[in-house]
PDB file of N, CA and C in Angstrom:
ATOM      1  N   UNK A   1      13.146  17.411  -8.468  1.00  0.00           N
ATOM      2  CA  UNK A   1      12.111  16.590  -9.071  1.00  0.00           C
ATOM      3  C   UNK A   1      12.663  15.290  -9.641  1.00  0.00           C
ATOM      4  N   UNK A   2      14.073  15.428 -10.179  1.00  0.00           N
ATOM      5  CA  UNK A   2      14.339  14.206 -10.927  1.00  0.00           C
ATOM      6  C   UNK A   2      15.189  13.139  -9.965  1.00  0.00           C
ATOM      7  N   UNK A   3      14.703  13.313  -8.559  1.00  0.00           N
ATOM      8  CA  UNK A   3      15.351  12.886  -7.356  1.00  0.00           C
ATOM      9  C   UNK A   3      14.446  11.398  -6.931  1.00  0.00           C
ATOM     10  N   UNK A   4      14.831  10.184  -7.078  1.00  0.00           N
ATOM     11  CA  UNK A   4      13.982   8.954  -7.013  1.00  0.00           C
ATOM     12  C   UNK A   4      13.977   8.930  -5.424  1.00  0.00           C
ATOM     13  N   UNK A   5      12.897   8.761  -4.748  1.00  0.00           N
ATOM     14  CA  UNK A   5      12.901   8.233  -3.783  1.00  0.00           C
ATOM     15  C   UNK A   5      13.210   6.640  -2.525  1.00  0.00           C
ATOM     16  N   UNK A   6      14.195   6.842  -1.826  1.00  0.00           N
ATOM     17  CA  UNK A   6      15.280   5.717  -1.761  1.00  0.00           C
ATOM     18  C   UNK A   6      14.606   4.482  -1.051  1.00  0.00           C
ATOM     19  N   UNK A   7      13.222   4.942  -0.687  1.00  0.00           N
ATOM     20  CA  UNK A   7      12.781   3.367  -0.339  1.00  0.00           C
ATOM     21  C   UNK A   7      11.894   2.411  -1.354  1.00  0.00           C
ATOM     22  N   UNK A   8      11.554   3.707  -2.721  1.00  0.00           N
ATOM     23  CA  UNK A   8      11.167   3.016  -4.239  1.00  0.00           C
ATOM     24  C   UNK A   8      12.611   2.622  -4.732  1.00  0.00           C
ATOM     25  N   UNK A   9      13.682   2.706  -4.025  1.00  0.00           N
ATOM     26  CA  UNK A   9      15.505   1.983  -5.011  1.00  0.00           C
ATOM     27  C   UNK A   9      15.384   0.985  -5.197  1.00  0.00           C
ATOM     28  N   UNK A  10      15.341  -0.026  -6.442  1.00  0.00           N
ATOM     29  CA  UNK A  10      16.401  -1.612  -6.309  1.00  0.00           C
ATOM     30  C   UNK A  10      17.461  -1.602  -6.310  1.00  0.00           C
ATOM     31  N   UNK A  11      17.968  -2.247  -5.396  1.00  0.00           N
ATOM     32  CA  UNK A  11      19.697  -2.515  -5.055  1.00  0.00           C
ATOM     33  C   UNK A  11      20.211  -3.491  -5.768  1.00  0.00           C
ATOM     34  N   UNK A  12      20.946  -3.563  -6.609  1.00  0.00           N
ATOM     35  CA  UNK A  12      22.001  -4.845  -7.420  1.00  0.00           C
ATOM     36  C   UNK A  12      22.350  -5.781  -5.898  1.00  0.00           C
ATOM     37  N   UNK A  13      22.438  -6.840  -6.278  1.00  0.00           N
ATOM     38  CA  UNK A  13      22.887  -7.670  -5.226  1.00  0.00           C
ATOM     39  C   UNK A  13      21.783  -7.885  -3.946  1.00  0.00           C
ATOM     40  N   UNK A  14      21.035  -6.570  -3.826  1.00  0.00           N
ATOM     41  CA  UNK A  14      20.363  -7.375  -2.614  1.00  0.00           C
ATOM     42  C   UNK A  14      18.861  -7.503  -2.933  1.00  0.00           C
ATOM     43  N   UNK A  15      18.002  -6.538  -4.027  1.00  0.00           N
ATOM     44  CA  UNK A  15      16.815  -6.558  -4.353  1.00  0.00           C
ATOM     45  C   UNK A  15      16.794  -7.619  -5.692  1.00  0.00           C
ATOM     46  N   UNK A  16      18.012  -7.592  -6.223  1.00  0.00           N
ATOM     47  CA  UNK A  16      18.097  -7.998  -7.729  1.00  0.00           C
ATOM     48  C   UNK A  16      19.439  -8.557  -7.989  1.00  0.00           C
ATOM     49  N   UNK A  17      19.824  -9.809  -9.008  1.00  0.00           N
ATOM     50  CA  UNK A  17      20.704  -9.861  -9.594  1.00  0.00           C
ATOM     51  C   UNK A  17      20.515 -10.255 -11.397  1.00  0.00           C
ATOM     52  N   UNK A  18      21.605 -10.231 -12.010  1.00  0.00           N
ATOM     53  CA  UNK A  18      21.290 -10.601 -12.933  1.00  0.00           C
ATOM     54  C   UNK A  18      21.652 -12.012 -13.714  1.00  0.00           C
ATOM     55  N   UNK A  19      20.981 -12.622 -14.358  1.00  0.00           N
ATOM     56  CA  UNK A  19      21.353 -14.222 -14.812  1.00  0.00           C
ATOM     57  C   UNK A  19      22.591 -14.625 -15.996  1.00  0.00           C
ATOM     58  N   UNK A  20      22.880 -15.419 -15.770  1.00  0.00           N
ATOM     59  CA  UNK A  20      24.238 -15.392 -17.007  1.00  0.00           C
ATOM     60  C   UNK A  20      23.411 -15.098 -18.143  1.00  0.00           C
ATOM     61  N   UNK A  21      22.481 -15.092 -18.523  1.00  0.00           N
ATOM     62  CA  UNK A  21      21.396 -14.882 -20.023  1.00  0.00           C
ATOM     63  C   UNK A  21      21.027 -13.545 -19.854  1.00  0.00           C
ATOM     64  N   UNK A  22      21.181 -12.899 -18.536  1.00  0.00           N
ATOM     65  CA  UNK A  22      21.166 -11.366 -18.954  1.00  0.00           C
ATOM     66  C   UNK A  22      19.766 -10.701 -18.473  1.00  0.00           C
ATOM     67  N   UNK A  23      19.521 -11.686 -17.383  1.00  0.00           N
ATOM     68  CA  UNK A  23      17.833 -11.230 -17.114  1.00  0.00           C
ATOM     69  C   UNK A  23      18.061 -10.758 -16.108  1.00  0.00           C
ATOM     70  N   UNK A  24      16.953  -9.786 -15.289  1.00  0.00           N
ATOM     71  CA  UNK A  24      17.151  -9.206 -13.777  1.00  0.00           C
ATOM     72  C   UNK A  24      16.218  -9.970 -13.424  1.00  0.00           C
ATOM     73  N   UNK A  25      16.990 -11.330 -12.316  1.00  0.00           N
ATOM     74  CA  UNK A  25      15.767 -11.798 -11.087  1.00  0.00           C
ATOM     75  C   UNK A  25      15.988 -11.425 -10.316  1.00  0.00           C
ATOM     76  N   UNK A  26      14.452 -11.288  -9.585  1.00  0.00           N
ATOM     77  CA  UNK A  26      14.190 -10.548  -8.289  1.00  0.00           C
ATOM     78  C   UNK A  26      14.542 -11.383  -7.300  1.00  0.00           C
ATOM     79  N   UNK A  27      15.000 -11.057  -5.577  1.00  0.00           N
ATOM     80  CA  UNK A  27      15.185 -11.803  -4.986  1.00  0.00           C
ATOM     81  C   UNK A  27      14.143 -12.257  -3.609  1.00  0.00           C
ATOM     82  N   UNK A  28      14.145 -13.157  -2.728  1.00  0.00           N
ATOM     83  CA  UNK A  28      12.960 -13.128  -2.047  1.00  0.00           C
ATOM     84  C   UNK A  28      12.640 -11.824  -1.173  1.00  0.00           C
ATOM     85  N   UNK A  29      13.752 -10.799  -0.839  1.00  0.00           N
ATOM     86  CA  UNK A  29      13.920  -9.787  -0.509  1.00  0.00           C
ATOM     87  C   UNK A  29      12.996  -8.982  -0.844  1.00  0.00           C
ATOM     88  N   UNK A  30      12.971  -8.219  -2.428  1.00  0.00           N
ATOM     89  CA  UNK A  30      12.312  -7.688  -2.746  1.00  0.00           C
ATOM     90  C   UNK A  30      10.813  -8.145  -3.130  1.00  0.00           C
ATOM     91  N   UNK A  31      10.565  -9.602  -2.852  1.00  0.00           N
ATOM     92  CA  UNK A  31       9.497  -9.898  -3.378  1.00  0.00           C
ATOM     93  C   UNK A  31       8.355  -9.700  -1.823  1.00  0.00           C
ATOM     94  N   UNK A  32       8.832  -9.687  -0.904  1.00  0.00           N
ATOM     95  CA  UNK A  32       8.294  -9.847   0.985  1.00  0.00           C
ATOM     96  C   UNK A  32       8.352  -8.289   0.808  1.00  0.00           C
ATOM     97  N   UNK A  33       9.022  -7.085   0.481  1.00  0.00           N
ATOM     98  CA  UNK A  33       8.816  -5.899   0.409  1.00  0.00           C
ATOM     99  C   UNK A  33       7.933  -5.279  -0.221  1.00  0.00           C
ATOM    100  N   UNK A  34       7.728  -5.827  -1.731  1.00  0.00           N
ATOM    101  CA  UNK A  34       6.580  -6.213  -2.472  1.00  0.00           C
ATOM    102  C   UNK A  34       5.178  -6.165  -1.649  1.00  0.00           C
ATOM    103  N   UNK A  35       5.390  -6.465  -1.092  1.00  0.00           N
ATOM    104  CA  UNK A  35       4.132  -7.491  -0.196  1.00  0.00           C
ATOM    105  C   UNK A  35       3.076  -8.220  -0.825  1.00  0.00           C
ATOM    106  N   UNK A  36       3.232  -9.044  -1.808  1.00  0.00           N
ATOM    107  CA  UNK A  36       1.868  -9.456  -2.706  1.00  0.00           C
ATOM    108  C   UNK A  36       2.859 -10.473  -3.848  1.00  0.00           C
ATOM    109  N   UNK A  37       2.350 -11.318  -4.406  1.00  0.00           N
ATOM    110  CA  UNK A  37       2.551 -12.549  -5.196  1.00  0.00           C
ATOM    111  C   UNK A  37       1.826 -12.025  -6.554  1.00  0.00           C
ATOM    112  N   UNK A  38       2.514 -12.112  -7.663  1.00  0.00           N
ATOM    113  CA  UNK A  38       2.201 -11.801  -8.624  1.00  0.00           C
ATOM    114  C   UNK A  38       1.889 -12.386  -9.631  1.00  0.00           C
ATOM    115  N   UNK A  39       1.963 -14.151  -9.182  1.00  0.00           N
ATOM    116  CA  UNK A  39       1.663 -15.081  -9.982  1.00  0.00           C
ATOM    117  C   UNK A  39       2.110 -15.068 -11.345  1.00  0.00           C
ATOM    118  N   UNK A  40       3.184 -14.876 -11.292  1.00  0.00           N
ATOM    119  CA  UNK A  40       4.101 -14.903 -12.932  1.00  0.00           C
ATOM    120  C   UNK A  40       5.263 -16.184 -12.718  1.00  0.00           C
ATOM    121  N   UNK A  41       5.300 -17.039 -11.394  1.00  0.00           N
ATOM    122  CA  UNK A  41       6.064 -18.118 -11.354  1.00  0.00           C
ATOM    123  C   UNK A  41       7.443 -17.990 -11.161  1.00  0.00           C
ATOM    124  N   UNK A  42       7.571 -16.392 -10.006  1.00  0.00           N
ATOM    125  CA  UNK A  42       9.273 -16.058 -10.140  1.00  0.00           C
ATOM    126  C   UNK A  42      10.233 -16.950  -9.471  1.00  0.00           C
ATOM    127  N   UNK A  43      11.343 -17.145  -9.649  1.00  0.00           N
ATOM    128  CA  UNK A  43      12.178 -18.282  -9.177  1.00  0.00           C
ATOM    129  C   UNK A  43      12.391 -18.012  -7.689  1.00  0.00           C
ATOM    130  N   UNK A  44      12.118 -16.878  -7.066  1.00  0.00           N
ATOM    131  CA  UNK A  44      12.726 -16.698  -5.520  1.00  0.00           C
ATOM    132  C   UNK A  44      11.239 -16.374  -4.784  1.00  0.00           C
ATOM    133  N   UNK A  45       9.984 -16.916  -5.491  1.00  0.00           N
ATOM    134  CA  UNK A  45       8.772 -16.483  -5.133  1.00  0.00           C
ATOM    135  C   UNK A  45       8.776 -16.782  -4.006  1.00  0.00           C
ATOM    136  N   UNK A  46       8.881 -16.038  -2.446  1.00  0.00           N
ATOM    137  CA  UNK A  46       8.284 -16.657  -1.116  1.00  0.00           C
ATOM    138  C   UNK A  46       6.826 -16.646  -0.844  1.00  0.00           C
ATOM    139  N   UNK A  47       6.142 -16.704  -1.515  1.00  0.00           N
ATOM    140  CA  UNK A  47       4.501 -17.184  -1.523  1.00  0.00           C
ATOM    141  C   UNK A  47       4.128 -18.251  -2.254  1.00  0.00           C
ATOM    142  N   UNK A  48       5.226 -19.252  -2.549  1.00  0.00           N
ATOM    143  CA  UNK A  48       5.406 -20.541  -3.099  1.00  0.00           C
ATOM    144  C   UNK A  48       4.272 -21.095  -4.068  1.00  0.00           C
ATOM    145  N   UNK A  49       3.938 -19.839  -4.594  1.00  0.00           N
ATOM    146  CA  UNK A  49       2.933 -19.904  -6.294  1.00  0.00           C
ATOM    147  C   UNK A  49       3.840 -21.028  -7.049  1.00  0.00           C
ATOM    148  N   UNK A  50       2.758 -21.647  -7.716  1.00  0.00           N
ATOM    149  CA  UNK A  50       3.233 -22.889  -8.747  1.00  0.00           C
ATOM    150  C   UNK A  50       2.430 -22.639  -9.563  1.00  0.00           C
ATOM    151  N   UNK A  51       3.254 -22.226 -10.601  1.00  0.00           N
ATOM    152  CA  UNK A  51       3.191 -21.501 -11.451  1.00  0.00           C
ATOM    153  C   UNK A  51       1.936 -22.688 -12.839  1.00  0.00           C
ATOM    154  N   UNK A  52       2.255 -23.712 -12.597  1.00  0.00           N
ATOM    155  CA  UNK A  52       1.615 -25.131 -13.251  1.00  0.00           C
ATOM    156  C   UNK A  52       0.475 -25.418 -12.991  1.00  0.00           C
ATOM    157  N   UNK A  53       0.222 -25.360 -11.369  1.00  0.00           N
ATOM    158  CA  UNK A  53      -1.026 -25.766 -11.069  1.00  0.00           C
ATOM    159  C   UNK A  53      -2.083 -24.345 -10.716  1.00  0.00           C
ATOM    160  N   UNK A  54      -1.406 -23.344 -10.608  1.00  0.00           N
ATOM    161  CA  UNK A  54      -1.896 -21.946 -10.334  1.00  0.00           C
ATOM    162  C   UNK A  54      -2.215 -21.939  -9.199  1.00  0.00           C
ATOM    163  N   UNK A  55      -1.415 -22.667  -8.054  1.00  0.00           N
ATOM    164  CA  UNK A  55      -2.178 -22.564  -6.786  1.00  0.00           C
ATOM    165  C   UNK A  55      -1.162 -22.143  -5.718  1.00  0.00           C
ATOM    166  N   UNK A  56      -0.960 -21.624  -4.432  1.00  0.00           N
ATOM    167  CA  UNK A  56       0.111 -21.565  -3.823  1.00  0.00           C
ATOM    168  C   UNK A  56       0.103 -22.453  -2.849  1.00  0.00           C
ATOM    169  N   UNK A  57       1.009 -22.906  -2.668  1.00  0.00           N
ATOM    170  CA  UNK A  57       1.801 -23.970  -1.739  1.00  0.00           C
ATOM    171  C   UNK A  57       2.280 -23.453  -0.434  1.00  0.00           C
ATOM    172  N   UNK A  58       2.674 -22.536  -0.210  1.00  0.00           N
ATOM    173  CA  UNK A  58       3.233 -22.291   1.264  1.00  0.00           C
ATOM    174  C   UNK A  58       1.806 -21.556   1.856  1.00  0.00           C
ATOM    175  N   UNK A  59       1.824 -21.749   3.643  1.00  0.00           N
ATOM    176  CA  UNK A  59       0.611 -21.144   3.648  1.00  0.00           C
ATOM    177  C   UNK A  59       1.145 -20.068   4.663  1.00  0.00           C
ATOM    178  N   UNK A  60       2.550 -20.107   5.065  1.00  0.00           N
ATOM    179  CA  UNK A  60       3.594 -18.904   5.701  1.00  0.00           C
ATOM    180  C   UNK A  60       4.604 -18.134   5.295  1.00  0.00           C
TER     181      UNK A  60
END
């Protein structure tokens, strides 16, 4: 039961790293696995949300 299932895993280095300030950003990796934009303005967002104007920019 207390066994996580390995395609719910984040991987250090390839889903995630962490910032010299100590934060976990996500990478565009996990965000296309994701499948969906969450509109929080993440730095590796590939659904090119702008976070300012609330609108997205890429349309691929």
């Amino acid at each position: 039961m207390n066994e996580q299932n390995n395609e719910n895993k984040v991987i250090e280095g390839e889903d995630f790293y962490f910032t010299p300030e100590g934060y976990k950003c996500f990478t565009e990796k996990y965000h296309l696995n994701r499948g969906y934009c969450c509109k929080s303005g993440c730095r590796h967002c590939p659904y090119g949300f702008d976070k300012k104007t609330g609108t997205i920019k890429k349309t691929s």
